[in-house]
C-alpha atoms as a PDB file:
ATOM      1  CA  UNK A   1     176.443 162.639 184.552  1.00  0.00           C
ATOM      2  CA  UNK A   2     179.271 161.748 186.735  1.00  0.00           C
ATOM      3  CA  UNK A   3     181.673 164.090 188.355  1.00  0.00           C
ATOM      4  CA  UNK A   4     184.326 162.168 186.748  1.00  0.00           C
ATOM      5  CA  UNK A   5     183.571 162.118 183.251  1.00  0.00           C
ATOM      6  CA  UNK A   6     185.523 164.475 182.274  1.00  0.00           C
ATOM      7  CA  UNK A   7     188.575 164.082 179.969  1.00  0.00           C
ATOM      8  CA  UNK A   8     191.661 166.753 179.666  1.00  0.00           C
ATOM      9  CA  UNK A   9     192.374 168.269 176.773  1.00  0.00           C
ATOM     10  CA  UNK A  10     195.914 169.893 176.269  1.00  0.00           C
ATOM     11  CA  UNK A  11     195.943 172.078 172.934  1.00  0.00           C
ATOM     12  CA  UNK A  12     199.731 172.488 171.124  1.00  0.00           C
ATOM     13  CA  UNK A  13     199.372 176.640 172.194  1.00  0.00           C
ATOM     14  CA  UNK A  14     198.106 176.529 175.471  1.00  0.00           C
ATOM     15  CA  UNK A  15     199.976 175.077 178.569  1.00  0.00           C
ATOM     16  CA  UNK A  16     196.756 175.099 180.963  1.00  0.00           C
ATOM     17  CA  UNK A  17     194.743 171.821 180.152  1.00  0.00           C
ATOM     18  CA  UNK A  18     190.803 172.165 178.897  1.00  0.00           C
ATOM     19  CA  UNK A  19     188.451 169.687 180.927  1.00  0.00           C
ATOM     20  CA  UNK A  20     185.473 168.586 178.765  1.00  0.00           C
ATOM     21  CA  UNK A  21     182.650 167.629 181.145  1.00  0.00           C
ATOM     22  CA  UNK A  22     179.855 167.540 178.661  1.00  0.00           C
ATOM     23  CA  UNK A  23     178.772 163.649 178.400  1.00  0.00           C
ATOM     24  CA  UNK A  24     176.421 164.403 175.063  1.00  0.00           C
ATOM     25  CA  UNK A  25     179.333 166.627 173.581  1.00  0.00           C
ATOM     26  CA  UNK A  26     181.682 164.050 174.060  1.00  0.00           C
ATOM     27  CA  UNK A  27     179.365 161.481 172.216  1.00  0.00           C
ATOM     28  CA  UNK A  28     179.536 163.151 169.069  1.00  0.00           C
ATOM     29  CA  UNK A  29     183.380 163.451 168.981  1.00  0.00           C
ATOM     30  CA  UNK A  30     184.637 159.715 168.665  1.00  0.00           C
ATOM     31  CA  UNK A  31     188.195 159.967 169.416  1.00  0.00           C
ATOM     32  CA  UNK A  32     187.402 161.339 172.612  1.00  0.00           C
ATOM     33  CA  UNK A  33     184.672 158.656 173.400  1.00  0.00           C
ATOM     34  CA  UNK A  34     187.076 155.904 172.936  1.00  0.00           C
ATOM     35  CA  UNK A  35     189.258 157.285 175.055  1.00  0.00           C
ATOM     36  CA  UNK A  36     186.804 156.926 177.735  1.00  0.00           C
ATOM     37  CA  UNK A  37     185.380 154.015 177.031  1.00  0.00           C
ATOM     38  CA  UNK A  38     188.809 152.005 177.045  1.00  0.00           C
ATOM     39  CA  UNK A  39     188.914 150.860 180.472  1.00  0.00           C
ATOM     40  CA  UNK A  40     185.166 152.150 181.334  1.00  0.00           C
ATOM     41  CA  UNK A  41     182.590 150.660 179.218  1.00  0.00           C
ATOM     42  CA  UNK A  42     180.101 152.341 181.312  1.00  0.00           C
ATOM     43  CA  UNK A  43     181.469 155.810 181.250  1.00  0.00           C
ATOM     44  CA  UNK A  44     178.547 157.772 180.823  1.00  0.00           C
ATOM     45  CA  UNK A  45     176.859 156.735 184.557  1.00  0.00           C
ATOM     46  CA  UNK A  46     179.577 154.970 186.716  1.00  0.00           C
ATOM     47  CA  UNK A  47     182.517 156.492 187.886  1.00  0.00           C
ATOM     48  CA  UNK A  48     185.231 156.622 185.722  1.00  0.00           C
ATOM     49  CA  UNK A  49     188.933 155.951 185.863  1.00  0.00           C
ATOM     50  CA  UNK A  50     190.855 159.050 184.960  1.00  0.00           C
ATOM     51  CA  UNK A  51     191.797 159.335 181.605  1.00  0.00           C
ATOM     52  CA  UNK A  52     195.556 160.739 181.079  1.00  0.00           C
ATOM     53  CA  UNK A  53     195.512 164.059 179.532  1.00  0.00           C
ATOM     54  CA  UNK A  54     195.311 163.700 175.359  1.00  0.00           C
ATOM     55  CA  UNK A  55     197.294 166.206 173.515  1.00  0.00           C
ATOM     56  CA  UNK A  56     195.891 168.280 170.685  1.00  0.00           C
ATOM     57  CA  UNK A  57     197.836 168.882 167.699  1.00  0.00           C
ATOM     58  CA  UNK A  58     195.547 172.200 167.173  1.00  0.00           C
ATOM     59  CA  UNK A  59     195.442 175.452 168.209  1.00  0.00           C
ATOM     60  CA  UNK A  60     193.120 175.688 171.099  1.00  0.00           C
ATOM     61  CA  UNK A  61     190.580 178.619 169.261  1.00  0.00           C
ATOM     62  CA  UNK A  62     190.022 175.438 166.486  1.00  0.00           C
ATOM     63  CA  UNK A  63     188.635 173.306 169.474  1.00  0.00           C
ATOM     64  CA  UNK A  64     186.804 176.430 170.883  1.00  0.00           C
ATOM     65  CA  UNK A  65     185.009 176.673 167.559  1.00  0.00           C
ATOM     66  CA  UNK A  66     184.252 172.929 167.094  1.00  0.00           C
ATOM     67  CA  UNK A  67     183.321 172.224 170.989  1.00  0.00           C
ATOM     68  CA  UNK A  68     180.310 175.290 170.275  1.00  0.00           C
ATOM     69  CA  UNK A  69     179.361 174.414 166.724  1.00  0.00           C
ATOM     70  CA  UNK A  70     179.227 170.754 166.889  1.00  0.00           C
ATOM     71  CA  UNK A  71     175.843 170.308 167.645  1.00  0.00           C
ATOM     72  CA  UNK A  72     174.453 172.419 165.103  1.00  0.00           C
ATOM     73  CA  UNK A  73     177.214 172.071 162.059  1.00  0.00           C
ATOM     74  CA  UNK A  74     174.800 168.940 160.824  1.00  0.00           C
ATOM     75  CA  UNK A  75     174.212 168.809 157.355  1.00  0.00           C
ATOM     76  CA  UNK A  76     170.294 167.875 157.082  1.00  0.00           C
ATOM     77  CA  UNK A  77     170.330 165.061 154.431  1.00  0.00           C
ATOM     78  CA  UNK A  78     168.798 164.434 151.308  1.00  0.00           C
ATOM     79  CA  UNK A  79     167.429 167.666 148.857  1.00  0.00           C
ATOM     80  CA  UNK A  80     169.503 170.356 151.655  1.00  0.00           C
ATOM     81  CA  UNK A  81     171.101 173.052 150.258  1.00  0.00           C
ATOM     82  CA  UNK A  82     173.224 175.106 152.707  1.00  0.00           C
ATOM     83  CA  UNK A  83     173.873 178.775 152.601  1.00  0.00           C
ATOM     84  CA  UNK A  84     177.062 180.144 154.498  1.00  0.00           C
ATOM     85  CA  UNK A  85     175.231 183.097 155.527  1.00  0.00           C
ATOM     86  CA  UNK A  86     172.592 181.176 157.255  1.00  0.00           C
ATOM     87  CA  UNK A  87     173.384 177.935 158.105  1.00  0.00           C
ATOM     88  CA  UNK A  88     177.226 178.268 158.757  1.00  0.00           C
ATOM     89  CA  UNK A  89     177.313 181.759 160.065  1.00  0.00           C
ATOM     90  CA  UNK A  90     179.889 181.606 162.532  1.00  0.00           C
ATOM     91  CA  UNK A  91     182.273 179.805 159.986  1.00  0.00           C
ATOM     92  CA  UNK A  92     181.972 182.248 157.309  1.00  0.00           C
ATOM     93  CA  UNK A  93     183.856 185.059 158.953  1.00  0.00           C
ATOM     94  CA  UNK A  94     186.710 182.820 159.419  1.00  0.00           C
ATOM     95  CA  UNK A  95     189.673 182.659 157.331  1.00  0.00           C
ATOM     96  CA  UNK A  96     190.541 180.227 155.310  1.00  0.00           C
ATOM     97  CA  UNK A  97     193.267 179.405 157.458  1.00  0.00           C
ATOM     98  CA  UNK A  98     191.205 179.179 160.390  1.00  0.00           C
ATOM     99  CA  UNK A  99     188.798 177.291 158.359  1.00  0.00           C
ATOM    100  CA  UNK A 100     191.678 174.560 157.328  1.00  0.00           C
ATOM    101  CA  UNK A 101     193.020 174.065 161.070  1.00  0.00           C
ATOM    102  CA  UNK A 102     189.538 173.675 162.191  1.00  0.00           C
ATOM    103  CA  UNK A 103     188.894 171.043 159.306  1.00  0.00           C
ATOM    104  CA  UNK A 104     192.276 169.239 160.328  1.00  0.00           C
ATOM    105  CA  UNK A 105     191.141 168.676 163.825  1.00  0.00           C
ATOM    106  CA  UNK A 106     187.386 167.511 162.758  1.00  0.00           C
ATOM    107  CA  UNK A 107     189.391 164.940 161.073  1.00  0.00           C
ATOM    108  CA  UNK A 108     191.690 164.262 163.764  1.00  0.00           C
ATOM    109  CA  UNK A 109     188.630 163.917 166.111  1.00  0.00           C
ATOM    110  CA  UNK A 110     186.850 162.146 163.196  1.00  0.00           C
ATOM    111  CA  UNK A 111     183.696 164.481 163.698  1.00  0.00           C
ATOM    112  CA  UNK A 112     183.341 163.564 159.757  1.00  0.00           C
ATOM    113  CA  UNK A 113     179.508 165.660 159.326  1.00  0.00           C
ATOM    114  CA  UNK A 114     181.344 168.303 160.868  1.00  0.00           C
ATOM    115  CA  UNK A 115     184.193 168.557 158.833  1.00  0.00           C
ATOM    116  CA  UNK A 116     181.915 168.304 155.928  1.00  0.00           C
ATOM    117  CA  UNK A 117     179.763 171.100 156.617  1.00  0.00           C
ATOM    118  CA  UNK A 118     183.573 173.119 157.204  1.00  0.00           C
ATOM    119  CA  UNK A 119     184.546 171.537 153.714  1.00  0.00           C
ATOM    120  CA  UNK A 120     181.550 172.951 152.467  1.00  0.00           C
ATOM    121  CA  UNK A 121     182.323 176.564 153.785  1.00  0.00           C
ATOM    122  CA  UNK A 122     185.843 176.419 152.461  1.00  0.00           C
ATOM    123  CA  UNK A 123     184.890 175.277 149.086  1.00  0.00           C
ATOM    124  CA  UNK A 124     182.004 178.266 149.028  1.00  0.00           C
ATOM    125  CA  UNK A 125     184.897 180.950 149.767  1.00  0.00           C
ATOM    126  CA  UNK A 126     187.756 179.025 146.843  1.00  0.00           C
ATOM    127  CA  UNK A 127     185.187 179.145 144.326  1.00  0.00           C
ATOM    128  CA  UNK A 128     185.534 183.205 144.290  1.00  0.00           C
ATOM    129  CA  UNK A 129     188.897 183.074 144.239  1.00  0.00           C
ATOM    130  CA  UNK A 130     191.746 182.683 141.292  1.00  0.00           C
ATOM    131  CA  UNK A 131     193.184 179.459 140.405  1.00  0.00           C
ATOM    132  CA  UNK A 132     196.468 180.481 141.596  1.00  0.00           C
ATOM    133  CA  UNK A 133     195.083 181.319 144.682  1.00  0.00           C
ATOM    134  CA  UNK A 134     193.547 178.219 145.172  1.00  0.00           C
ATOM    135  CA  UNK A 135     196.037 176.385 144.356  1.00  0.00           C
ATOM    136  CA  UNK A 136     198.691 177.795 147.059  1.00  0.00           C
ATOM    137  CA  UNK A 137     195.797 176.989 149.850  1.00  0.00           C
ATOM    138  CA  UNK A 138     195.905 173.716 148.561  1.00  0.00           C
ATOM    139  CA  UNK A 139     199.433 173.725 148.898  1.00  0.00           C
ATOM    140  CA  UNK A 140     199.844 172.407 145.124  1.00  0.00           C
ATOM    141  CA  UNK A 141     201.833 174.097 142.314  1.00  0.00           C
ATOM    142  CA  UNK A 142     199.731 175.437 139.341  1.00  0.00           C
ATOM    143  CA  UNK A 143     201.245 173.896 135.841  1.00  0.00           C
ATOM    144  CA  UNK A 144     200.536 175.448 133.199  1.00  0.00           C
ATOM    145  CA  UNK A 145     198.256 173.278 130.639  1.00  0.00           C
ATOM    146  CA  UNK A 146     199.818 171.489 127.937  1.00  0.00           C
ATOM    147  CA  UNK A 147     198.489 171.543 124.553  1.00  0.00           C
ATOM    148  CA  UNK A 148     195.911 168.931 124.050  1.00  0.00           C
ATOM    149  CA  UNK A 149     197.164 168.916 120.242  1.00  0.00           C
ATOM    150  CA  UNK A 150     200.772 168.803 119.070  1.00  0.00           C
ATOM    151  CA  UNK A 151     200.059 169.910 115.176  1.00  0.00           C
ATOM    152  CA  UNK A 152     204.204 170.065 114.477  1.00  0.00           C
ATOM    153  CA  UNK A 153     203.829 166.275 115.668  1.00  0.00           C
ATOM    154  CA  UNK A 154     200.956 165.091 113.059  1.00  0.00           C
ATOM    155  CA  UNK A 155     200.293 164.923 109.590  1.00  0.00           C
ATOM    156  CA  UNK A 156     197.841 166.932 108.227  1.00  0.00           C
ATOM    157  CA  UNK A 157     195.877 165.523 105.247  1.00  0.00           C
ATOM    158  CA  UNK A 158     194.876 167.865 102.669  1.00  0.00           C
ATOM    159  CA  UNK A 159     190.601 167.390 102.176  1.00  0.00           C
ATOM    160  CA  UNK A 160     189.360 166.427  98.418  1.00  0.00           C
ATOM    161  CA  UNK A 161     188.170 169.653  97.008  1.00  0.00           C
END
């Protein structure tokens, strides 16, 4: 790896810039490979150009948490059913609000098994909770159902007895 592939990273609650210098980290995380690659195809073994700072809409601890669980957040295909406990360990003691702004920025970053395996932990801990609940994470507003059947608003027809 060159000493100059590196991009800065500059999180929306920290001032102080993070430098990711990790060539097969920055692979898997496509928004950040483009930016390299525009300008140097060859990136990964020339010298590079440097690459203007790229803000990050997140809170820095969300990038913390995907830069170290990236690699091993993969869901394994076909027939593979995840537990929290075991397979997404580190993700399970989060909040859901961590959880969601760590979802947001695999999206951002379009690190879509990622964000699937997050999805996957969120949906594990809104399945315990109420609908109301779940609902206000969601940031929708719970309506009450409607009858399915309006019986003031039909006839009824007498059977033959």
């Amino acid at each position: 790896m060159s000493a100059q592939s590196e991009i800065q990273l500059v999180f929306k609650d920290s001032t102080e810039p993070a430098t990711l210098r990790d060539v097969d980290l920055i692979k898997k995380i496509p928004v950040l490979k483009r930016a390299l690659e525009t300008g140097n195809p060859n990136w990964e073994i020339e010298s590079v150009q440097p690459v203007p700072s790229i803000n990050i809409p997140f809170p820095k601890a969300a990038g913390d948490f995907l830069f170290q669980h990236l690699r091993s957040y993969i869901p394994e295909g076909e027939g593979f059913e995840p537990v929290v406990e075991k397979d997404y360990k580190a993700a399970g003691k989060l909040s859901l609000e961590q959880l969601k702004q760590i979802v947001e920025l695999a999206s951002f970053t379009e690190c879509i098994d990622f964000m699937n395996c997050i999805n996957f932990v969120i949906a594990r801990k809104l399945e315990r909770l109420p609908m109301e609940q779940v609902a206000a994470f969601m940031g929708v507003q719970l309506e009450e159902l409607e009858k399915e059947f309006d019986e003031d608003a039909t006839w009824i027809y007498p059977g033959n007895n």
